[in-house]
PDB file of N, CA and C in Angstrom:
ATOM      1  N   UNK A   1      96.237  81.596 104.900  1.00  0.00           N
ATOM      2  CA  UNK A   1      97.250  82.617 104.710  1.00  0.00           C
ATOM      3  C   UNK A   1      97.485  83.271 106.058  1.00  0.00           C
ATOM      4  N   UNK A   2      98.433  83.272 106.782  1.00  0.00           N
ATOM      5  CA  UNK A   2      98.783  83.657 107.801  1.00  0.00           C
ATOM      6  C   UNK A   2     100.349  84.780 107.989  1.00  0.00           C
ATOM      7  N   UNK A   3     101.351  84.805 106.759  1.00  0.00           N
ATOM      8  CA  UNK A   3     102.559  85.888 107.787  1.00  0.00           C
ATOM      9  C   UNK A   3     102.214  86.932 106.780  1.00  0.00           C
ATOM     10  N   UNK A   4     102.715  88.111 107.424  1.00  0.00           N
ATOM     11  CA  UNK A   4     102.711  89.475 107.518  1.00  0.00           C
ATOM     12  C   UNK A   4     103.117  89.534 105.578  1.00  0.00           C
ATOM     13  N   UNK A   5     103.974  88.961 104.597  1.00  0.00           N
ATOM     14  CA  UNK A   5     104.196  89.163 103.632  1.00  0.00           C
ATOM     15  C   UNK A   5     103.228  88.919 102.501  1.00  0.00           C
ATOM     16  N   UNK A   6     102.366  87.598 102.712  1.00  0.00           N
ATOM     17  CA  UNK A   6     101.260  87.744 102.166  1.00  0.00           C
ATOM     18  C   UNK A   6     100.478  88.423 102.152  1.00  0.00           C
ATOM     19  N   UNK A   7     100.174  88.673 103.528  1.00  0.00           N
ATOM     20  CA  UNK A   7      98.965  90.033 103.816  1.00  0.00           C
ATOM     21  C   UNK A   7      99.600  91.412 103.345  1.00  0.00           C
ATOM     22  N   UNK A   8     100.640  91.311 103.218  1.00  0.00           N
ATOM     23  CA  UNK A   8     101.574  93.203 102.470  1.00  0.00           C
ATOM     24  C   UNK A   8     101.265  92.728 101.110  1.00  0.00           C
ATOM     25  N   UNK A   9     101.207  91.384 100.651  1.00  0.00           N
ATOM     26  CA  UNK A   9     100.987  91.623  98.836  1.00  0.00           C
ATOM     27  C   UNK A   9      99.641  91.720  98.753  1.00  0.00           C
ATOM     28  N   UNK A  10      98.844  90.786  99.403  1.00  0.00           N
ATOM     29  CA  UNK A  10      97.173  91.226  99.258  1.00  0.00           C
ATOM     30  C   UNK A  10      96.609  92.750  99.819  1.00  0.00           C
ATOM     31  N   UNK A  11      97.368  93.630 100.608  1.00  0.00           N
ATOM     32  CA  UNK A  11      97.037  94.790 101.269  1.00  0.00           C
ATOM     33  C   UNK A  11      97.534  95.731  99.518  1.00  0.00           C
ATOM     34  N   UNK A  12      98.839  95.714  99.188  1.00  0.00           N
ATOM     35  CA  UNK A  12      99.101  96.727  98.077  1.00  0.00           C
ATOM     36  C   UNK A  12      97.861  96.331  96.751  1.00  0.00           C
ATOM     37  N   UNK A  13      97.730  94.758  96.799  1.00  0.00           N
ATOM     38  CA  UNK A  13      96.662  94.374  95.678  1.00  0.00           C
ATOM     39  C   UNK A  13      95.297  95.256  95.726  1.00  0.00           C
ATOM     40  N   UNK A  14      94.635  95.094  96.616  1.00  0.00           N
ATOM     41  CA  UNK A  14      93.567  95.760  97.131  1.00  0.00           C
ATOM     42  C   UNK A  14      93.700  97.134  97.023  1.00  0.00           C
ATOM     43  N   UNK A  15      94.767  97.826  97.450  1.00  0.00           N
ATOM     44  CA  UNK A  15      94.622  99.171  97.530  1.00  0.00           C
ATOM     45  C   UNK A  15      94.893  99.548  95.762  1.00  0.00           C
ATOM     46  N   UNK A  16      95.717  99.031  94.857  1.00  0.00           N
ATOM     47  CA  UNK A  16      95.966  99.028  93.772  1.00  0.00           C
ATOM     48  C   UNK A  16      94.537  99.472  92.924  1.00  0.00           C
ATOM     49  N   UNK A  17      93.348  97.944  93.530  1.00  0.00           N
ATOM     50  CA  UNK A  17      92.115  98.204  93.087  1.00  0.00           C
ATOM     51  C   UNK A  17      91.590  99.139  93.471  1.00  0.00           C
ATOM     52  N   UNK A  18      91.611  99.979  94.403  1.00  0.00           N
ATOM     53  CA  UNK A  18      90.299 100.647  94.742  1.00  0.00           C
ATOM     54  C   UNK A  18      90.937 101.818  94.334  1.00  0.00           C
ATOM     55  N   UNK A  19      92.214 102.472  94.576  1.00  0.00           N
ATOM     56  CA  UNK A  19      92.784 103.157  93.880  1.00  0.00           C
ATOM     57  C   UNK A  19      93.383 103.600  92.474  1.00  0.00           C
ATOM     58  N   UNK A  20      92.894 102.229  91.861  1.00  0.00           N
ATOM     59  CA  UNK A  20      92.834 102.630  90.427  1.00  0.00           C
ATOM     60  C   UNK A  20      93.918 102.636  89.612  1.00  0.00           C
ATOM     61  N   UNK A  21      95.253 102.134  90.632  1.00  0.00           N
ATOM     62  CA  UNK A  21      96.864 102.380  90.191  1.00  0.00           C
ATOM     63  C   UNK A  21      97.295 100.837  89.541  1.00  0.00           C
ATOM     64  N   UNK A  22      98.323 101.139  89.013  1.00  0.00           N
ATOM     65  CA  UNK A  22      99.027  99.988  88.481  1.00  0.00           C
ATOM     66  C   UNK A  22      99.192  98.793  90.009  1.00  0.00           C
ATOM     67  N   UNK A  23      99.344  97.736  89.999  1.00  0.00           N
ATOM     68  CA  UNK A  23     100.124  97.102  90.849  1.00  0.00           C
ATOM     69  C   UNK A  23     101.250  97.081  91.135  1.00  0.00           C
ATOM     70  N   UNK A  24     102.259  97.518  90.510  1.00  0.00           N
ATOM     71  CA  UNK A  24     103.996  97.845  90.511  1.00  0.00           C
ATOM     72  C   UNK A  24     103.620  98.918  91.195  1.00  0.00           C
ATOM     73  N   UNK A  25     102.983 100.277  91.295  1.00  0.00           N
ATOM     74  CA  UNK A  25     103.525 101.546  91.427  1.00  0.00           C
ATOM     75  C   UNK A  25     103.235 101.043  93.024  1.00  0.00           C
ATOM     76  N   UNK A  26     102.519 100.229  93.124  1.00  0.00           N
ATOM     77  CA  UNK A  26     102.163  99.883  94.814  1.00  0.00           C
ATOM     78  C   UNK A  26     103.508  99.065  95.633  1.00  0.00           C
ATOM     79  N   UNK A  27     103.772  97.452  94.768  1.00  0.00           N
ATOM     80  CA  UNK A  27     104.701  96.989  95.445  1.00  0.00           C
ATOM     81  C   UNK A  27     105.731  97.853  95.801  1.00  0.00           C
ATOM     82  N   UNK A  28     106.771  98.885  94.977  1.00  0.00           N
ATOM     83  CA  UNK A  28     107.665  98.841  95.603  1.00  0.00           C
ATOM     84  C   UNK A  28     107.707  99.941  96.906  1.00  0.00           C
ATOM     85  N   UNK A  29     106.375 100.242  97.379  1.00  0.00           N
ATOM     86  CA  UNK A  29     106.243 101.565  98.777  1.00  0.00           C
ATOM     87  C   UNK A  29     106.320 100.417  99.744  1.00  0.00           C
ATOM     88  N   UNK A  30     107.432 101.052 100.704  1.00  0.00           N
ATOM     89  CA  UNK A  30     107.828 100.198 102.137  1.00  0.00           C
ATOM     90  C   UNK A  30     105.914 100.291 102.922  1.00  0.00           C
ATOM     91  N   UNK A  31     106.773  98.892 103.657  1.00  0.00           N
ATOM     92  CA  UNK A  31     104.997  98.828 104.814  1.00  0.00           C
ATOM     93  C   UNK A  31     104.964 100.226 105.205  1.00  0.00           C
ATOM     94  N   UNK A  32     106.238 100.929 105.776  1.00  0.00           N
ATOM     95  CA  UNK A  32     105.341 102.280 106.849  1.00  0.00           C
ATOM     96  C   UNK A  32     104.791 103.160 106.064  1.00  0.00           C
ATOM     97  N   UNK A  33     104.580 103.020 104.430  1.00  0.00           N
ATOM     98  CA  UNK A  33     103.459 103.913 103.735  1.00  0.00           C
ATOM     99  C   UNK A  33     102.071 104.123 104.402  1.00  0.00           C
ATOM    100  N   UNK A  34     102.316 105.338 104.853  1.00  0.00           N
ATOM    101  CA  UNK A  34     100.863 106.039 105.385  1.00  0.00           C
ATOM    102  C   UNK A  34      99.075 105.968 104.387  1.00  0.00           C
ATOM    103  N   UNK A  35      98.449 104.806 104.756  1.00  0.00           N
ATOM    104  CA  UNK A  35      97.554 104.182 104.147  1.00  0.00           C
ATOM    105  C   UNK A  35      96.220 106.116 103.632  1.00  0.00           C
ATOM    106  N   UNK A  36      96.461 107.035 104.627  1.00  0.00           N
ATOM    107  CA  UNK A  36      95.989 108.278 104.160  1.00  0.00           C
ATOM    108  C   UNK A  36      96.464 109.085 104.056  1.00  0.00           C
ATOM    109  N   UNK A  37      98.347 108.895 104.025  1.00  0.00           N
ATOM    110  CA  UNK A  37      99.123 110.050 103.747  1.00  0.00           C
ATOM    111  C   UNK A  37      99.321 110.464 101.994  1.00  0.00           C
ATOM    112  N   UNK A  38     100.133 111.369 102.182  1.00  0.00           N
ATOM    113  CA  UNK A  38     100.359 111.786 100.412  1.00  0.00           C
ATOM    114  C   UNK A  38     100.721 110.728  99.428  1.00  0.00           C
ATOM    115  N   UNK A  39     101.273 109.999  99.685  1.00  0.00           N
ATOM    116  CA  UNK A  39     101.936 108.772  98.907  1.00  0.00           C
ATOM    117  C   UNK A  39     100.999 108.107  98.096  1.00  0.00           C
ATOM    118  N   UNK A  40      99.743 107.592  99.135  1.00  0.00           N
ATOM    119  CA  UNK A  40      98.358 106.711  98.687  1.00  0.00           C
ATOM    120  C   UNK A  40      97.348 108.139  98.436  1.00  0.00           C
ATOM    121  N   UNK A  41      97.148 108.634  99.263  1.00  0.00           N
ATOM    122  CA  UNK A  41      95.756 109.611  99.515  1.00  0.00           C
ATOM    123  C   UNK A  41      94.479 109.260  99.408  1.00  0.00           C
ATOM    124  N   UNK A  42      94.295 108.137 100.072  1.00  0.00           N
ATOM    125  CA  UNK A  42      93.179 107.368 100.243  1.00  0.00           C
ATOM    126  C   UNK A  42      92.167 108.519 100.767  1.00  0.00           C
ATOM    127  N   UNK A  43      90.947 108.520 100.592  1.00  0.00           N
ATOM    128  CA  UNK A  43      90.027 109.501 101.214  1.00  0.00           C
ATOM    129  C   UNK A  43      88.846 108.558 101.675  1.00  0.00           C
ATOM    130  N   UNK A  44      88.137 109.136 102.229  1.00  0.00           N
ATOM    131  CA  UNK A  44      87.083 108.532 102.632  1.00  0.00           C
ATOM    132  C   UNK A  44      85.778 108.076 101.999  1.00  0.00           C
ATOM    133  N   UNK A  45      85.629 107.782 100.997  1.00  0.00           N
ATOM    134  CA  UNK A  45      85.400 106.912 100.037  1.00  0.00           C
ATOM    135  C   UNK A  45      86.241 106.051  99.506  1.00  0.00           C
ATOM    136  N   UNK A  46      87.330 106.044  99.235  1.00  0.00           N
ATOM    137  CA  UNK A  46      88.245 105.113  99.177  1.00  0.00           C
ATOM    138  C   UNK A  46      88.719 104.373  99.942  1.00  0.00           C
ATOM    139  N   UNK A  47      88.569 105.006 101.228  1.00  0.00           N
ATOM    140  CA  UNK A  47      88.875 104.132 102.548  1.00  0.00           C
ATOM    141  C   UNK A  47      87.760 103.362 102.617  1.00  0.00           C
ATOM    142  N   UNK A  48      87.013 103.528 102.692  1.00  0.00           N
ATOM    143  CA  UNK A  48      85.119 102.764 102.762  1.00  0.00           C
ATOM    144  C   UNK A  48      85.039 101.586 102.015  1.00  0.00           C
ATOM    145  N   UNK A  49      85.699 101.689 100.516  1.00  0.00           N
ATOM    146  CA  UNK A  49      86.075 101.354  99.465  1.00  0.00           C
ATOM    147  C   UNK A  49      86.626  99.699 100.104  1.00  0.00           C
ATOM    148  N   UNK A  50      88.068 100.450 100.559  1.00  0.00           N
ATOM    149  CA  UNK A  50      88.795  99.433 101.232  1.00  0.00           C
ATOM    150  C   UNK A  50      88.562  97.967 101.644  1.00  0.00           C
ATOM    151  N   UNK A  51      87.670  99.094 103.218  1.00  0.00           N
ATOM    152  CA  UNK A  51      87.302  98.510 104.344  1.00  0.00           C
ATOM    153  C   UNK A  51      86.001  97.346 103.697  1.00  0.00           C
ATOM    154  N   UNK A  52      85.247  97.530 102.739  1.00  0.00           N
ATOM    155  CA  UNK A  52      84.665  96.569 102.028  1.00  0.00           C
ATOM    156  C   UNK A  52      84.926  95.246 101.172  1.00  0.00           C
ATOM    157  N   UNK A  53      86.103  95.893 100.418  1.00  0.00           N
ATOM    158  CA  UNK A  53      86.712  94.531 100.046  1.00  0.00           C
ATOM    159  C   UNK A  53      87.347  93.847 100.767  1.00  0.00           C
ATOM    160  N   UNK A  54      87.616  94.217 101.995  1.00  0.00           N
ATOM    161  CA  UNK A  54      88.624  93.125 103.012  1.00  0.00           C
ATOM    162  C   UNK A  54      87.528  92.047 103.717  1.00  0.00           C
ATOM    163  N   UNK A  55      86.414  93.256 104.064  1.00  0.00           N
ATOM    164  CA  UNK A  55      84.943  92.031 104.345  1.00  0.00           C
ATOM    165  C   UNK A  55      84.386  91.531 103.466  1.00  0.00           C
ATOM    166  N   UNK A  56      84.653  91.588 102.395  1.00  0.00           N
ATOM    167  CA  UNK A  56      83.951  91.020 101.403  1.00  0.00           C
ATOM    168  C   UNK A  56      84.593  89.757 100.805  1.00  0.00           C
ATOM    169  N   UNK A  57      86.336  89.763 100.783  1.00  0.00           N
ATOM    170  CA  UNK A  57      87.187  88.728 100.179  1.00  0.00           C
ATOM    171  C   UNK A  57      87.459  87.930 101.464  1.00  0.00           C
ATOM    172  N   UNK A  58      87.975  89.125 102.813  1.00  0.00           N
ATOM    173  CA  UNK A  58      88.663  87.938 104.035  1.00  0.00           C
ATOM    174  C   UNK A  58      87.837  88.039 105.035  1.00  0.00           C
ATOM    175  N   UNK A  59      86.454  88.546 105.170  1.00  0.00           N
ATOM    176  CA  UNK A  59      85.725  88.370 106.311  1.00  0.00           C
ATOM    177  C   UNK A  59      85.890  89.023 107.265  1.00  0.00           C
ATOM    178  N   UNK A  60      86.527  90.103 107.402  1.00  0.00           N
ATOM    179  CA  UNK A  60      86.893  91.075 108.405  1.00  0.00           C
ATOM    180  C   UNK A  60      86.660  92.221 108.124  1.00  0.00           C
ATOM    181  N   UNK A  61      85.311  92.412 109.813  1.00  0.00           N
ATOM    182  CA  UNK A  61      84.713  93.592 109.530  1.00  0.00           C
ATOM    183  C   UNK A  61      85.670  94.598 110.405  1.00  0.00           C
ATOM    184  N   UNK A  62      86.930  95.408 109.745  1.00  0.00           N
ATOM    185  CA  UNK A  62      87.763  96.341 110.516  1.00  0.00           C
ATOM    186  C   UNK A  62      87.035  97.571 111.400  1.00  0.00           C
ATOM    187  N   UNK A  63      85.568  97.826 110.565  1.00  0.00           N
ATOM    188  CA  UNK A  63      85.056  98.922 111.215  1.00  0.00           C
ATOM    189  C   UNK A  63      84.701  99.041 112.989  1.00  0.00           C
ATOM    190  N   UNK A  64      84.068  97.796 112.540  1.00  0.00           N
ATOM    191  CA  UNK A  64      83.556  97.132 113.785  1.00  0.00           C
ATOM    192  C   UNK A  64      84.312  96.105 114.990  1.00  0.00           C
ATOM    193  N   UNK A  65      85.456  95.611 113.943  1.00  0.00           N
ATOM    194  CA  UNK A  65      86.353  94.937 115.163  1.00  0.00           C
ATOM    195  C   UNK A  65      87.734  95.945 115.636  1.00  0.00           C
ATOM    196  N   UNK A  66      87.716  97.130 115.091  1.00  0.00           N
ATOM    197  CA  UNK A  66      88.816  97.827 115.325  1.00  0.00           C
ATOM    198  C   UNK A  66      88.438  98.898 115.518  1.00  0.00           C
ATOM    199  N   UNK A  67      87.663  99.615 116.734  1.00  0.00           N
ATOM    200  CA  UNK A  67      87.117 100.489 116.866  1.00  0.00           C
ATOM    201  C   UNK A  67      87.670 101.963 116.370  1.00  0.00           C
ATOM    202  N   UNK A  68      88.974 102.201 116.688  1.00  0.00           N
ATOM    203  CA  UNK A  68      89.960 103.095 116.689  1.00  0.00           C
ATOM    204  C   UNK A  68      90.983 103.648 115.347  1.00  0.00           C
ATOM    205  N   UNK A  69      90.705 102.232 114.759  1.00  0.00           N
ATOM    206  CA  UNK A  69      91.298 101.908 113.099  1.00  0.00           C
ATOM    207  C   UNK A  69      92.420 102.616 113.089  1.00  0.00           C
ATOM    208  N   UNK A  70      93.057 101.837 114.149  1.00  0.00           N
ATOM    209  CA  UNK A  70      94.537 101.985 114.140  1.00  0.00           C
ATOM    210  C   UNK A  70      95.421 100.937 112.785  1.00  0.00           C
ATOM    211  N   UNK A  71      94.360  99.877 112.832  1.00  0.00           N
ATOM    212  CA  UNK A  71      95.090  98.964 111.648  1.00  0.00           C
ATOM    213  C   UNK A  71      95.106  99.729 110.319  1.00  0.00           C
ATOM    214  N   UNK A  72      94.344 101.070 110.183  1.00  0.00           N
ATOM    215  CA  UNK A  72      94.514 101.932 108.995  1.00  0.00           C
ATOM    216  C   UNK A  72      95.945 102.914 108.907  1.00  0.00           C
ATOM    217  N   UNK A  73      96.930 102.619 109.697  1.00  0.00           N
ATOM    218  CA  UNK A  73      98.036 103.621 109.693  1.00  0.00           C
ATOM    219  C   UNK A  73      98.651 103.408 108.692  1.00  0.00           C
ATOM    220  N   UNK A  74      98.712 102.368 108.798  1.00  0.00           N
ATOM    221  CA  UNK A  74     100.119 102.019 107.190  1.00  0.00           C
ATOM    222  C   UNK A  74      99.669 100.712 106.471  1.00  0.00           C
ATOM    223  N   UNK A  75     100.292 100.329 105.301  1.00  0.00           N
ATOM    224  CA  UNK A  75     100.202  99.196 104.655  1.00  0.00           C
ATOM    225  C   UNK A  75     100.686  98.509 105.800  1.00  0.00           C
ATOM    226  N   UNK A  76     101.670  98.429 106.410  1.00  0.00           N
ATOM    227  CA  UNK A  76     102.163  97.310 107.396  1.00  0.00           C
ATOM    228  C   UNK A  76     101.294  97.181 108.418  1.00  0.00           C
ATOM    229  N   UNK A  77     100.480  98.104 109.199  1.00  0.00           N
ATOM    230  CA  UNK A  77      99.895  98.013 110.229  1.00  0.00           C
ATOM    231  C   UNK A  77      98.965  97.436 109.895  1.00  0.00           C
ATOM    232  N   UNK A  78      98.211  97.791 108.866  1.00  0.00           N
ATOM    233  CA  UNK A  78      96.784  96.741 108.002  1.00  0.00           C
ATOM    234  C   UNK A  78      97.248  94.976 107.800  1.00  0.00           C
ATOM    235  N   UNK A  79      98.336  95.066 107.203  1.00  0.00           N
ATOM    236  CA  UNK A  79      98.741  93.347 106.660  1.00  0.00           C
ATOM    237  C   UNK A  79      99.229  92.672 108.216  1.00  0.00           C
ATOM    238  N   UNK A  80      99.514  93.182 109.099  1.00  0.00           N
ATOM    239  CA  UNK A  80      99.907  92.830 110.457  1.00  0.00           C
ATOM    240  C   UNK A  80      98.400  92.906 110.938  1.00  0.00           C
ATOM    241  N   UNK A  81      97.194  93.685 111.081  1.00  0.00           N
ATOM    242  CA  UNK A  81      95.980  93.294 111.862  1.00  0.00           C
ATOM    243  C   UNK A  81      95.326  92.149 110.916  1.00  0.00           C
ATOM    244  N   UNK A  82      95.644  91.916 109.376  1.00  0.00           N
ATOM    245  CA  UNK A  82      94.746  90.779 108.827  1.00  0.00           C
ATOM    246  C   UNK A  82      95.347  89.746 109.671  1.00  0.00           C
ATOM    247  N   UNK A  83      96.576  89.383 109.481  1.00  0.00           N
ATOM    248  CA  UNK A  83      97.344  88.290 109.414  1.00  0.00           C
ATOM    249  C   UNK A  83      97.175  88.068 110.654  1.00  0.00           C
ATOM    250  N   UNK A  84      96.680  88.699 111.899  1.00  0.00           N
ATOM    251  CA  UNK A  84      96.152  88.068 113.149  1.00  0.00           C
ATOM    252  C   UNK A  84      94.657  88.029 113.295  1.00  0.00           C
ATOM    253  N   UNK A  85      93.915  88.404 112.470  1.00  0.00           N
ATOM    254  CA  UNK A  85      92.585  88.622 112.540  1.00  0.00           C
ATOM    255  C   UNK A  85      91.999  87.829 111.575  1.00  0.00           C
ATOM    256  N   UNK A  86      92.015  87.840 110.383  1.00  0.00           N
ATOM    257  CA  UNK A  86      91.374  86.564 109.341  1.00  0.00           C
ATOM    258  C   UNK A  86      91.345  85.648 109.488  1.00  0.00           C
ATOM    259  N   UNK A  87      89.949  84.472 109.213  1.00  0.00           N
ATOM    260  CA  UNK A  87      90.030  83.269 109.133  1.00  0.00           C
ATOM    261  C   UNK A  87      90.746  82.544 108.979  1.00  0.00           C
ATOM    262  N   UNK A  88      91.400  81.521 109.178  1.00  0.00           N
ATOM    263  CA  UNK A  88      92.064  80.967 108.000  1.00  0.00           C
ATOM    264  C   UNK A  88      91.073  80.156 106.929  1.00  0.00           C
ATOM    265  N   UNK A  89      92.205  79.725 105.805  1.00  0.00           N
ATOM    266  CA  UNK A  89      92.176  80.065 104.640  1.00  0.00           C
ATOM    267  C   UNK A  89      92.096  78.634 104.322  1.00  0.00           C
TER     268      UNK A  89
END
Protein backbone atom coordinates (compact mmCIF):
# COMPACT_ATOMS: atom_id res chain seq x y z
CA UNK A 1 0.00 0.00 0.00
CA UNK A 2 1.72 3.00 -1.02
CA UNK A 3 -0.54 6.57 -2.21
CA UNK A 4 -1.66 9.05 0.14
CA UNK A 5 -5.61 7.79 -0.35
CA UNK A 6 -5.20 4.54 1.09
CA UNK A 7 -3.25 5.72 3.93
CA UNK A 8 -6.33 8.70 4.47
CA UNK A 9 -8.82 5.57 4.56
CA UNK A 10 -6.62 3.46 6.93
CA UNK A 11 -5.65 6.85 9.01
CA UNK A 12 -9.78 7.81 9.48
CA UNK A 13 -10.18 3.73 10.13
CA UNK A 14 -7.83 3.75 12.97
CA UNK A 15 -8.76 6.90 14.43
CA UNK A 16 -12.57 5.74 14.13
CA UNK A 17 -11.20 2.80 16.46
CA UNK A 18 -9.51 4.34 19.07
CA UNK A 19 -11.96 7.02 19.15
CA UNK A 20 -14.83 5.05 19.46
CA UNK A 21 -16.82 6.90 16.46
CA UNK A 22 -18.73 5.55 13.66
CA UNK A 23 -16.54 5.21 10.46
CA UNK A 24 -18.77 7.63 8.26
CA UNK A 25 -18.62 10.42 10.90
CA UNK A 26 -14.71 10.12 10.07
CA UNK A 27 -14.66 9.72 6.19
CA UNK A 28 -16.31 12.68 5.29
CA UNK A 29 -13.56 15.34 7.49
CA UNK A 30 -11.08 16.79 4.77
CA UNK A 31 -7.17 15.59 5.33
CA UNK A 32 -6.37 19.16 6.99
CA UNK A 33 -8.56 17.85 10.05
CA UNK A 34 -6.44 18.75 13.00
CA UNK A 35 -5.56 15.10 14.36
CA UNK A 36 -5.78 17.17 18.23
CA UNK A 37 -7.97 19.89 17.26
CA UNK A 38 -11.80 20.20 18.22
CA UNK A 39 -13.12 18.20 15.37
CA UNK A 40 -11.20 14.74 16.59
CA UNK A 41 -9.96 15.80 20.22
CA UNK A 42 -7.64 13.19 20.41
CA UNK A 43 -5.86 13.49 23.90
CA UNK A 44 -3.07 11.91 25.06
CA UNK A 45 -4.15 8.65 25.70
CA UNK A 46 -5.78 8.49 22.64
CA UNK A 47 -2.95 9.72 20.85
CA UNK A 48 -0.73 6.86 22.57
CA UNK A 49 -3.68 4.82 21.60
CA UNK A 50 -2.97 5.74 18.02
CA UNK A 51 0.60 5.76 17.84
CA UNK A 52 0.26 1.91 18.88
CA UNK A 53 -1.91 0.62 16.45
CA UNK A 54 0.08 2.04 13.55
CA UNK A 55 3.17 -0.06 15.17
CA UNK A 56 1.32 -2.68 15.79
CA UNK A 57 -0.68 -3.16 12.19
CA UNK A 58 2.13 -1.12 9.83
CA UNK A 59 5.34 -1.30 11.76
CA UNK A 60 5.98 2.21 12.32
CA UNK A 61 7.37 3.36 15.34
CA UNK A 62 6.19 7.38 14.81
CA UNK A 63 7.44 8.10 18.33
CA UNK A 64 10.74 7.25 17.68
CA UNK A 65 11.15 7.83 13.94
CA UNK A 66 9.49 11.25 14.08
CA UNK A 67 10.99 12.96 16.77
CA UNK A 68 8.94 16.22 16.53
CA UNK A 69 5.51 14.40 15.50
CA UNK A 70 4.90 16.66 13.03
CA UNK A 71 3.20 13.65 11.11
CA UNK A 72 0.51 14.19 14.05
CA UNK A 73 -0.89 17.58 12.53
CA UNK A 74 -3.63 16.37 10.47
CA UNK A 75 -5.20 13.23 9.03
CA UNK A 76 -3.31 14.23 5.81
CA UNK A 77 0.00 14.86 7.33
CA UNK A 78 -0.20 11.26 9.15
CA UNK A 79 -1.47 9.28 5.74
CA UNK A 80 1.38 11.32 3.80
CA UNK A 81 4.28 10.22 6.63
CA UNK A 82 2.81 6.37 6.43
CA UNK A 83 2.70 6.27 2.79
CA UNK A 84 6.50 7.24 2.74
CA UNK A 85 7.49 5.45 5.78
CA UNK A 86 5.76 1.85 5.91
CA UNK A 87 6.96 -1.28 4.70
CA UNK A 88 5.58 -2.36 1.93
CA UNK A 89 2.85 -4.52 1.92
Amino acid sequence: MSNDADWSRIVRELLAAVLERPPADLAALPNSTRLFGAELNLDSFSGMTLLTAIERDYGVDLAADDLGLESLESIGSLAAYLAAHAPAT
